[in-house]
C-alpha atoms as a PDB file:
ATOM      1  CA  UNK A   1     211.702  55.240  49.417  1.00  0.00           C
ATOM      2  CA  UNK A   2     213.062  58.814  50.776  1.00  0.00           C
ATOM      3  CA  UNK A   3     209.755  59.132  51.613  1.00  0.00           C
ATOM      4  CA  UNK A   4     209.602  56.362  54.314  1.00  0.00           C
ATOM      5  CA  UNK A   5     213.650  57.133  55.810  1.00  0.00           C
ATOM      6  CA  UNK A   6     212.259  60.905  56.056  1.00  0.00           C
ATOM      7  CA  UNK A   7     208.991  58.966  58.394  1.00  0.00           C
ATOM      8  CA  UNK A   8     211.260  56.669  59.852  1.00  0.00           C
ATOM      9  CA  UNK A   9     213.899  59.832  60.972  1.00  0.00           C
ATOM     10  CA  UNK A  10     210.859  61.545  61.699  1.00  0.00           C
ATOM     11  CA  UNK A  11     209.624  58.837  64.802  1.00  0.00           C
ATOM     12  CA  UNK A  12     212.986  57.907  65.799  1.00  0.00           C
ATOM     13  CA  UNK A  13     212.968  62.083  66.753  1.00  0.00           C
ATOM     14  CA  UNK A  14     209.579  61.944  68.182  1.00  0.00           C
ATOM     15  CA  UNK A  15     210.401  58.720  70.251  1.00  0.00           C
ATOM     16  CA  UNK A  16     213.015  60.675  71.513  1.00  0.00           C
ATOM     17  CA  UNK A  17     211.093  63.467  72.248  1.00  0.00           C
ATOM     18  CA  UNK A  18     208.306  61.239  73.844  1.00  0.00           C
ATOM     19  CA  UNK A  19     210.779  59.497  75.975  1.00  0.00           C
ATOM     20  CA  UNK A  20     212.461  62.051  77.583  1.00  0.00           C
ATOM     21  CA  UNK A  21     208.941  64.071  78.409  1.00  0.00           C
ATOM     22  CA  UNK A  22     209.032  66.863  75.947  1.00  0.00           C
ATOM     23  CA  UNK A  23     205.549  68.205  76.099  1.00  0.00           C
ATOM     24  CA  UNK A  24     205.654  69.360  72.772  1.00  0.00           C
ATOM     25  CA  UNK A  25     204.845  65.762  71.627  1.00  0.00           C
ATOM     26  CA  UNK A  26     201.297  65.494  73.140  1.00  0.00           C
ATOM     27  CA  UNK A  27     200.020  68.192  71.039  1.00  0.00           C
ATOM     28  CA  UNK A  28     199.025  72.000  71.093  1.00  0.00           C
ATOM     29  CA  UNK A  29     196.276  74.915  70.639  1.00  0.00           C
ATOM     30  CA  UNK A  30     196.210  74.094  67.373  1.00  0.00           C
ATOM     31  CA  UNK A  31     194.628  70.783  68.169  1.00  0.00           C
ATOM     32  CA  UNK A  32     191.785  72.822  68.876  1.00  0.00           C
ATOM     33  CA  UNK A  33     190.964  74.302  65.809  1.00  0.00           C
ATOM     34  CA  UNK A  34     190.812  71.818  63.169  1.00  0.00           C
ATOM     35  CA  UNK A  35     187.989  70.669  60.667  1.00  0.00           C
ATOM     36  CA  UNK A  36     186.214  67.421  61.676  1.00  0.00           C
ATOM     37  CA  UNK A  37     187.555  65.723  58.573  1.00  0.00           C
ATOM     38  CA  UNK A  38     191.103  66.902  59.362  1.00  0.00           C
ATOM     39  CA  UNK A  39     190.626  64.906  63.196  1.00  0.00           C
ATOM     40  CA  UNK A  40     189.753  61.488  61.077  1.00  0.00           C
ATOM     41  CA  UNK A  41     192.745  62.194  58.890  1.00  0.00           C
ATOM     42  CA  UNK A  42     194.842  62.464  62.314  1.00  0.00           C
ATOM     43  CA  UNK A  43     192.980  59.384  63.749  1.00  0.00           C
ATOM     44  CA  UNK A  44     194.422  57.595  60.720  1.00  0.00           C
ATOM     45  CA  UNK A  45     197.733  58.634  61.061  1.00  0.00           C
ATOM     46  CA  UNK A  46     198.022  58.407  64.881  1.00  0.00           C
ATOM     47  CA  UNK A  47     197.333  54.946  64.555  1.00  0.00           C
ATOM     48  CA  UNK A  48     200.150  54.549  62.047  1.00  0.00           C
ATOM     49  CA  UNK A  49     202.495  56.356  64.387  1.00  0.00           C
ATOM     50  CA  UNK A  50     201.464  54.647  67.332  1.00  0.00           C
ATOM     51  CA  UNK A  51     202.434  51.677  65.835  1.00  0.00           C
ATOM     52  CA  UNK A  52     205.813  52.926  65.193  1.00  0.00           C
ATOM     53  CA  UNK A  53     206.212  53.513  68.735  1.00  0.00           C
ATOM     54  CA  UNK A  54     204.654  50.622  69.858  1.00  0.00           C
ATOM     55  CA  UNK A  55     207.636  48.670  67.428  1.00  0.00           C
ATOM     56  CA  UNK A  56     210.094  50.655  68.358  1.00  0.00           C
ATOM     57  CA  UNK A  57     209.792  50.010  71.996  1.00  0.00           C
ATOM     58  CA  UNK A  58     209.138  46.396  71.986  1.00  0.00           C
ATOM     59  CA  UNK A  59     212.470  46.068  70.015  1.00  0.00           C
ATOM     60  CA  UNK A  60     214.161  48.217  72.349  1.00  0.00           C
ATOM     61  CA  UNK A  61     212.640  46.076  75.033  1.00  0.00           C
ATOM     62  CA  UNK A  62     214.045  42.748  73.086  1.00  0.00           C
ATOM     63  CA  UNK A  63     217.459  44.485  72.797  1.00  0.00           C
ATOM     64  CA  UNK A  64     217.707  45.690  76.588  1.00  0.00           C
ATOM     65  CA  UNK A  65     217.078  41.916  77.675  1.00  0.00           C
ATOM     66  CA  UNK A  66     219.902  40.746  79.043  1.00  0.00           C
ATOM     67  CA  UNK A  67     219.061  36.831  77.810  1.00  0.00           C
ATOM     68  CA  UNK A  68     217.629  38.143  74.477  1.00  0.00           C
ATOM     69  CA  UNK A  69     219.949  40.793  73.379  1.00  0.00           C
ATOM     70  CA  UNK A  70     222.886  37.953  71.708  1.00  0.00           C
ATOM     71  CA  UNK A  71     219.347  36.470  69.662  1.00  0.00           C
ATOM     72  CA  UNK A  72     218.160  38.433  66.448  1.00  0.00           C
ATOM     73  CA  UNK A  73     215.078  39.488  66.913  1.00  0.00           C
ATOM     74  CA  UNK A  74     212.474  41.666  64.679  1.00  0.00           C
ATOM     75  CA  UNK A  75     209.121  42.902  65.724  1.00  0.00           C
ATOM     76  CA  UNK A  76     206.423  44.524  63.780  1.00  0.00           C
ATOM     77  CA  UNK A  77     203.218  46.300  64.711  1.00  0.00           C
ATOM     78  CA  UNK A  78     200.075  46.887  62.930  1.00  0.00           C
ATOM     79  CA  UNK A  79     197.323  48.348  64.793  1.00  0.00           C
ATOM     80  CA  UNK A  80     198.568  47.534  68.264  1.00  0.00           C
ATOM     81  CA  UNK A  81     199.095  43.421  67.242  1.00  0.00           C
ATOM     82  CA  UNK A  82     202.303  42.766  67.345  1.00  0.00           C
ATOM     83  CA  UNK A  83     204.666  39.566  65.331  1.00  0.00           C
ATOM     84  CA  UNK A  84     207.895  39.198  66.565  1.00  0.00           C
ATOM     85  CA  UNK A  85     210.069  37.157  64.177  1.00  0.00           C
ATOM     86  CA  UNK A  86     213.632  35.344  64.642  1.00  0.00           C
ATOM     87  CA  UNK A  87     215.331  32.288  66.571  1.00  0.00           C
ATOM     88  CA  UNK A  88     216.523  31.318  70.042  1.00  0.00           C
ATOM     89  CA  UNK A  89     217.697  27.992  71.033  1.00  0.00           C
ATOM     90  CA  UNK A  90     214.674  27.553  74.014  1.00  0.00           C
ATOM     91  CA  UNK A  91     211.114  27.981  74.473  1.00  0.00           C
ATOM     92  CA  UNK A  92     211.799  29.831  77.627  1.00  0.00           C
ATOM     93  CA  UNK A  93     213.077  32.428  75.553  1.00  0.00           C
ATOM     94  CA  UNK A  94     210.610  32.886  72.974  1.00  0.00           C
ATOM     95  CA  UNK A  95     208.150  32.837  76.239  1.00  0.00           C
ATOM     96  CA  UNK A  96     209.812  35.306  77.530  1.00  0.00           C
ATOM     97  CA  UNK A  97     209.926  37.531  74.538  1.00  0.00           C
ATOM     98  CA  UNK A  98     206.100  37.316  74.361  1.00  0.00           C
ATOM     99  CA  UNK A  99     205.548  38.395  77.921  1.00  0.00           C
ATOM    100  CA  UNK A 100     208.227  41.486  77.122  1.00  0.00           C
ATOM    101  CA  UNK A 101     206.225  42.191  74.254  1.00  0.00           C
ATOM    102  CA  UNK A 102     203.031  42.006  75.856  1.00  0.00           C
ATOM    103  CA  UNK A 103     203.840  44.384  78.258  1.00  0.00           C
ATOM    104  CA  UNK A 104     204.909  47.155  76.328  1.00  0.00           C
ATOM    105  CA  UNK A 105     201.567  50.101  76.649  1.00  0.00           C
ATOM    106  CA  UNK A 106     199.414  49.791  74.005  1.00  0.00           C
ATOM    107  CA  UNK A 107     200.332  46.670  72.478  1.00  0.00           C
ATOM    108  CA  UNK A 108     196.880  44.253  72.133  1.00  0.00           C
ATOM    109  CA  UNK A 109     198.019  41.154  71.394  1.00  0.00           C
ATOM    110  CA  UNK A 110     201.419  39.293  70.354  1.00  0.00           C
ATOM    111  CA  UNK A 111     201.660  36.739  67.359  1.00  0.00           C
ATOM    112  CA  UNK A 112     204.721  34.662  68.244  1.00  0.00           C
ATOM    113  CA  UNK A 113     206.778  33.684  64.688  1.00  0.00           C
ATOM    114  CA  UNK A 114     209.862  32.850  66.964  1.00  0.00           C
ATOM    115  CA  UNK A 115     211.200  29.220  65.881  1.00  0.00           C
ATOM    116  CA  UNK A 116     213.132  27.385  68.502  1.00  0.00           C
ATOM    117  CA  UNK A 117     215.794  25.876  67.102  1.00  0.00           C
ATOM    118  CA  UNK A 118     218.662  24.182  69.942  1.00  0.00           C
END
């Protein structure tokens, strides 16, 4: 478990970094010079990390909402799809939280488990 609040410190830092335009986050030299195994390893992982950011900024986006933010609302990412879980009292709202979701950059597609209960 330290493991995975050290990776979860870790992208809330790189967000951060990404966000406010540090160019340190879009790599280096070093990228340069690495074996062709240790790319596919970094393809892995990107995609990992990506998803973090992709999650991370479709919550923020759900939290920012003016009509959303009073609503508890989770969403989760796994290789760009993302499932956003919780309740609101309309459909208009969990519509809406799909079309916030949707256009967040790099998300593919958005699995609605919203329930609608008045």
């Amino acid at each position: 478990m330290p493991k995975a609040k050290a990776l979860s410190r870790y992208m809330l830092i790189w967000v951060s970094l990404l966000l406010s335009g540090c160019p340190a986050t879009f790599g280096g030299v070093s990228d340069y010079f690495v074996s062709k195994d240790q790319t596919q390893k970094n393809a892995v992982e990107h995609d990992g990390a990506q998803d973090e950011v992709i999650m991370a900024s479709v919550k923020a986006a759900l939290k920012r909402d003016s009509r959303l933010s009073p609503y508890y609302l989770y969403a989760d990412s796994v290789k760009g799809r993302v499932s956003i879980y919780g309740t609101v009292p309309t459909m208009e709202l969990s519509k809406h939280a799909i079309h916030l979701a949707e256009r967040i950059s790099g998300v593919k597609s958005v699995n609605s488990k919203i329930k609608v209960k008045p």
